[in-house]
N, C-alpha and C. Protein backbone atom coordinates (compact mmCIF):
# COMPACT_ATOMS: atom_id res chain seq x y z
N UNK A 1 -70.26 102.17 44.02
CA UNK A 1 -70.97 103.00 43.08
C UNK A 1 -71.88 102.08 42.26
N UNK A 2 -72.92 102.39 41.73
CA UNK A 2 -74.12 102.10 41.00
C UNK A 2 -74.64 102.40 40.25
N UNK A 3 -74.60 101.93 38.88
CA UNK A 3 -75.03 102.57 37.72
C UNK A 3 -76.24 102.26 36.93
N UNK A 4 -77.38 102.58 36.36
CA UNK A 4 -78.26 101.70 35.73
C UNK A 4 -78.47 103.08 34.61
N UNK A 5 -79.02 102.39 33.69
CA UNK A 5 -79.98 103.29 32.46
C UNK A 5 -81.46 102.78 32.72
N UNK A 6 -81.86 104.31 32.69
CA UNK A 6 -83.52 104.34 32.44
C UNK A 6 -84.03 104.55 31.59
N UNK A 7 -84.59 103.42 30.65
CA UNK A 7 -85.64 103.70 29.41
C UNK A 7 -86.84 104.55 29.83
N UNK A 8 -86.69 105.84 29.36
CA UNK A 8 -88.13 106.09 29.52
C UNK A 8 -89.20 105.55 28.05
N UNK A 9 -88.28 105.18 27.65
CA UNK A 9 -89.46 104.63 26.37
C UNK A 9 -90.44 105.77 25.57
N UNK A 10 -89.03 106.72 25.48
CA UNK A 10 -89.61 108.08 24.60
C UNK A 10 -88.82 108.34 23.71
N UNK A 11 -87.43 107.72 23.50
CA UNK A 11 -86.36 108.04 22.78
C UNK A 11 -85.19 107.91 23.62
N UNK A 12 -85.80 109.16 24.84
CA UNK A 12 -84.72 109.39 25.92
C UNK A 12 -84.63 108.00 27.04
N UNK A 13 -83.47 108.55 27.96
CA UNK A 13 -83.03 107.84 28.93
C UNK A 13 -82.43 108.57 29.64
N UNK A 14 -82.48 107.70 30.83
CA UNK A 14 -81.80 108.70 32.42
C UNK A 14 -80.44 107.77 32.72
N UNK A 15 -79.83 108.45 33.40
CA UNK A 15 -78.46 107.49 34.31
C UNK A 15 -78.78 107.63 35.48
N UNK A 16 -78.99 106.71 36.40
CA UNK A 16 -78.94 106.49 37.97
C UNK A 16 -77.89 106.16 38.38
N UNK A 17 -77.44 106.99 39.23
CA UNK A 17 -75.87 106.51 40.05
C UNK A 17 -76.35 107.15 40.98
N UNK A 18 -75.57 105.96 41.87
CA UNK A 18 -75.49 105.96 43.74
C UNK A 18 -74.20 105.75 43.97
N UNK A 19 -74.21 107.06 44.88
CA UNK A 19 -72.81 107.00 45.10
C UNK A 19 -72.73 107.00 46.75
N UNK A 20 -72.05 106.24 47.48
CA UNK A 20 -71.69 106.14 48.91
C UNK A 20 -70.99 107.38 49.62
N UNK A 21 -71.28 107.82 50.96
CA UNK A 21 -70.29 108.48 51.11
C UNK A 21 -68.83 108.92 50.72
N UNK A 22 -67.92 108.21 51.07
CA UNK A 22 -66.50 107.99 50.81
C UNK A 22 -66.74 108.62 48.87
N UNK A 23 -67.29 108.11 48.29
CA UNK A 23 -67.29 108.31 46.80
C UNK A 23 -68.06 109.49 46.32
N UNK A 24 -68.90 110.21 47.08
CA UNK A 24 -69.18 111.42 47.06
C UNK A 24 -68.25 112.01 47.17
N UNK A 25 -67.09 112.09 48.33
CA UNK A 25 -65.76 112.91 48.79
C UNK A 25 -65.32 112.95 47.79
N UNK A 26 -64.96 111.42 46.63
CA UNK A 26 -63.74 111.46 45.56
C UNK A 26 -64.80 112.50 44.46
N UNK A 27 -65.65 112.05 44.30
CA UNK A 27 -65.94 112.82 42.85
C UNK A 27 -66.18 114.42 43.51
N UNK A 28 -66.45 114.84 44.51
CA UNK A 28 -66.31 116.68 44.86
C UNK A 28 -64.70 116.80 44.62
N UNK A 29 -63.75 115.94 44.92
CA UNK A 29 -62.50 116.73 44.71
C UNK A 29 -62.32 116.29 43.04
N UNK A 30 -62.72 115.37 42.59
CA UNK A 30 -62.66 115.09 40.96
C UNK A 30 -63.23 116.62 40.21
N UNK A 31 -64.21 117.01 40.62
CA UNK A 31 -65.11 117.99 40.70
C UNK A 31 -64.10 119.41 40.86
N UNK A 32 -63.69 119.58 41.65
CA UNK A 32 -62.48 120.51 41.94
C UNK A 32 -61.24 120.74 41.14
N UNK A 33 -60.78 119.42 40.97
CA UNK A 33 -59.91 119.65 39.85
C UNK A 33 -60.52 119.79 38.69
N UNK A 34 -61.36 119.08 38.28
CA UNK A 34 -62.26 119.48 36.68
C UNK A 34 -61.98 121.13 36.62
N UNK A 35 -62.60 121.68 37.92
CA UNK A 35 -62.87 122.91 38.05
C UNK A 35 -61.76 124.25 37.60
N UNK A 36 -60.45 123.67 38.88
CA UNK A 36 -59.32 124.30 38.44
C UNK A 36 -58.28 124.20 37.43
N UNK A 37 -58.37 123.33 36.60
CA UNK A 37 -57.27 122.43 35.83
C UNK A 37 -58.15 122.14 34.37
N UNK A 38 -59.17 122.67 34.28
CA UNK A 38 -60.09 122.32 33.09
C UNK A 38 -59.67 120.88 32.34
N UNK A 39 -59.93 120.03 33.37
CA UNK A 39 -59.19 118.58 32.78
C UNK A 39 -60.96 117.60 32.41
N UNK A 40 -60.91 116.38 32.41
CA UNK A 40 -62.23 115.29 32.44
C UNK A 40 -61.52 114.32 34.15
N UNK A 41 -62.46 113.51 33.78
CA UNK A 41 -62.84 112.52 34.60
C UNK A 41 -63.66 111.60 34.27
N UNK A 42 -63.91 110.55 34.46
CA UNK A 42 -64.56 109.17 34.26
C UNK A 42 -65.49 108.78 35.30
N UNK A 43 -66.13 107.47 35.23
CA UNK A 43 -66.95 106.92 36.05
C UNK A 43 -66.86 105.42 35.03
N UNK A 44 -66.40 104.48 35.54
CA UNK A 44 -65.60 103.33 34.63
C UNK A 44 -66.41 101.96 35.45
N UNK A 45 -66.57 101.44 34.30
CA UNK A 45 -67.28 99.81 34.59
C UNK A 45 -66.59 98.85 34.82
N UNK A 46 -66.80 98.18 35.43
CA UNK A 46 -65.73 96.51 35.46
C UNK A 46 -66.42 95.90 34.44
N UNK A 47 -66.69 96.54 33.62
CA UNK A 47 -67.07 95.82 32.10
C UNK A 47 -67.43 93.98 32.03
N UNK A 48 -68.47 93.52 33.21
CA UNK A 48 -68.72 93.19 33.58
C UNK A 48 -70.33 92.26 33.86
N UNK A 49 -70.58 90.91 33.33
CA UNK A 49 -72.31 90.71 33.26
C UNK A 49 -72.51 91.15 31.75
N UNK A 50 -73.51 91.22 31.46
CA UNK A 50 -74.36 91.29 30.24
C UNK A 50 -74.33 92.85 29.56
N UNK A 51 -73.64 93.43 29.97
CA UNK A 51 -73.60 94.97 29.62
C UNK A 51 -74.55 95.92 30.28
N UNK A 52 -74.52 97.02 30.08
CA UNK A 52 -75.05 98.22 30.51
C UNK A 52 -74.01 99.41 30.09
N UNK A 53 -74.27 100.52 31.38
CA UNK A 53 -73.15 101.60 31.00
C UNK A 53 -71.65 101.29 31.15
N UNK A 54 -71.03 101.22 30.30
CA UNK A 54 -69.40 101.17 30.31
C UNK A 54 -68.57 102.43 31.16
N UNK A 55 -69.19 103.30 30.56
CA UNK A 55 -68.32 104.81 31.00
C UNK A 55 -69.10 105.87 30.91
N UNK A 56 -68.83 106.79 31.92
CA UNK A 56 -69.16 107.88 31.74
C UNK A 56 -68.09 109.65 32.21
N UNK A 57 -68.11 110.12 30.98
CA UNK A 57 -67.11 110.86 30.95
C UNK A 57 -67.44 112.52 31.33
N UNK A 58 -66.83 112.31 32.29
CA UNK A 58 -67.05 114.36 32.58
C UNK A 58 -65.89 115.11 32.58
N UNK A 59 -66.56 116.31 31.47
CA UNK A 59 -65.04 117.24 30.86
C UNK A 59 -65.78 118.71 31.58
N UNK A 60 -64.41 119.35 31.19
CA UNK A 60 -64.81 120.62 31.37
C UNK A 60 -65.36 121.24 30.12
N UNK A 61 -66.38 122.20 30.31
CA UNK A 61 -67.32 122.22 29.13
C UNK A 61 -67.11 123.77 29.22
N UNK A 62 -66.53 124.86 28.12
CA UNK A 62 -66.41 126.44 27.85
C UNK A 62 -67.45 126.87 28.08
N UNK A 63 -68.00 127.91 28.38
CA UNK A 63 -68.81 129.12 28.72
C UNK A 63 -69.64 129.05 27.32
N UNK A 64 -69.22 128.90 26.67
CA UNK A 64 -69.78 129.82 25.23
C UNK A 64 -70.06 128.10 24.30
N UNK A 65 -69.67 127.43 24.85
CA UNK A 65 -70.60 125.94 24.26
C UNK A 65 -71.65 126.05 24.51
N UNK A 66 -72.42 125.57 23.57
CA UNK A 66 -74.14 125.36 24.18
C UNK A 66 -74.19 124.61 25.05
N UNK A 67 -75.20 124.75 25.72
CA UNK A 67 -75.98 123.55 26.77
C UNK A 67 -76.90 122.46 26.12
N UNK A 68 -77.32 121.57 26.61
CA UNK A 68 -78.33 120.79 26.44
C UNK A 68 -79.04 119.55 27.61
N UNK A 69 -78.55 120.35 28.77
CA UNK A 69 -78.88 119.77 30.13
C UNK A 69 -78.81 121.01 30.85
N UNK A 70 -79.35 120.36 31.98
CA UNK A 70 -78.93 121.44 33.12
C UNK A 70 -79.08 120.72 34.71
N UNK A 71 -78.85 121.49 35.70
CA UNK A 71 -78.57 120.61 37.09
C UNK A 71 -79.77 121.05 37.89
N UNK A 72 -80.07 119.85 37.92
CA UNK A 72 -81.41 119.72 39.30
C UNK A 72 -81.35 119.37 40.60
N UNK A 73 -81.26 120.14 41.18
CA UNK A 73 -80.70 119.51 42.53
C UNK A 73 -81.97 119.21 43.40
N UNK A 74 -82.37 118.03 44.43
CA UNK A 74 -83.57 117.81 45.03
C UNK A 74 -83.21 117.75 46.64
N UNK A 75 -83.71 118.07 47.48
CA UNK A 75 -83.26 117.38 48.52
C UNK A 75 -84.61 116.46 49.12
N UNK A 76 -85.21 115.80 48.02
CA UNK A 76 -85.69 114.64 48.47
C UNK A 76 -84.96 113.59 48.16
N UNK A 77 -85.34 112.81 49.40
CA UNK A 77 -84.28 111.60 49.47
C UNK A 77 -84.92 110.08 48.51
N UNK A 78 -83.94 109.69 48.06
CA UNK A 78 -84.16 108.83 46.91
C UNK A 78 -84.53 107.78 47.22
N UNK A 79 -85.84 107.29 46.21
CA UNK A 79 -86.64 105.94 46.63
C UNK A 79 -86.81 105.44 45.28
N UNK A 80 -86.05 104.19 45.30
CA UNK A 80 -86.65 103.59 43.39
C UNK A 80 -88.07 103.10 43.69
């Protein structure tokens, strides 16, 4: 797995993660249980080198919470 932050140099920033086969499989069933079990999940650094992202945490989020994202799905294939 592969993590970077993108300055867009507006305030905001993006997260890039690449994830391999095999690690696609784990996070759809991570994904599944989130789903059925309204639990979280992680995405964890070997805290490691000069810093960057440490963690990133995915919960189950209620119906009636606001949003402030949403999911884009592309099926163009990814080129940095």
């Amino acid at each position: 797995m592969q993590a970077d932050l993108d300055n867009f140099k507006t305030g905001w920033y993006g997260i890039l993660l690449g994830l391999n086969a095999n690690e696609i499989d784990e996070l759809i069933k991570a994904l599944q249980e989130l789903k059925e079990h309204e639990t979280h999940f992680h995405f964890r650094s070997e805290f490691e080198g000069d810093g960057g992202i440490g963690d990133i945490e995915i919960y189950f989020k209620k119906n009636q919470d606001k949003n402030n994202m949403v999911l884009e799905a592309s099926a163009t294939p990814y080129e940095k």
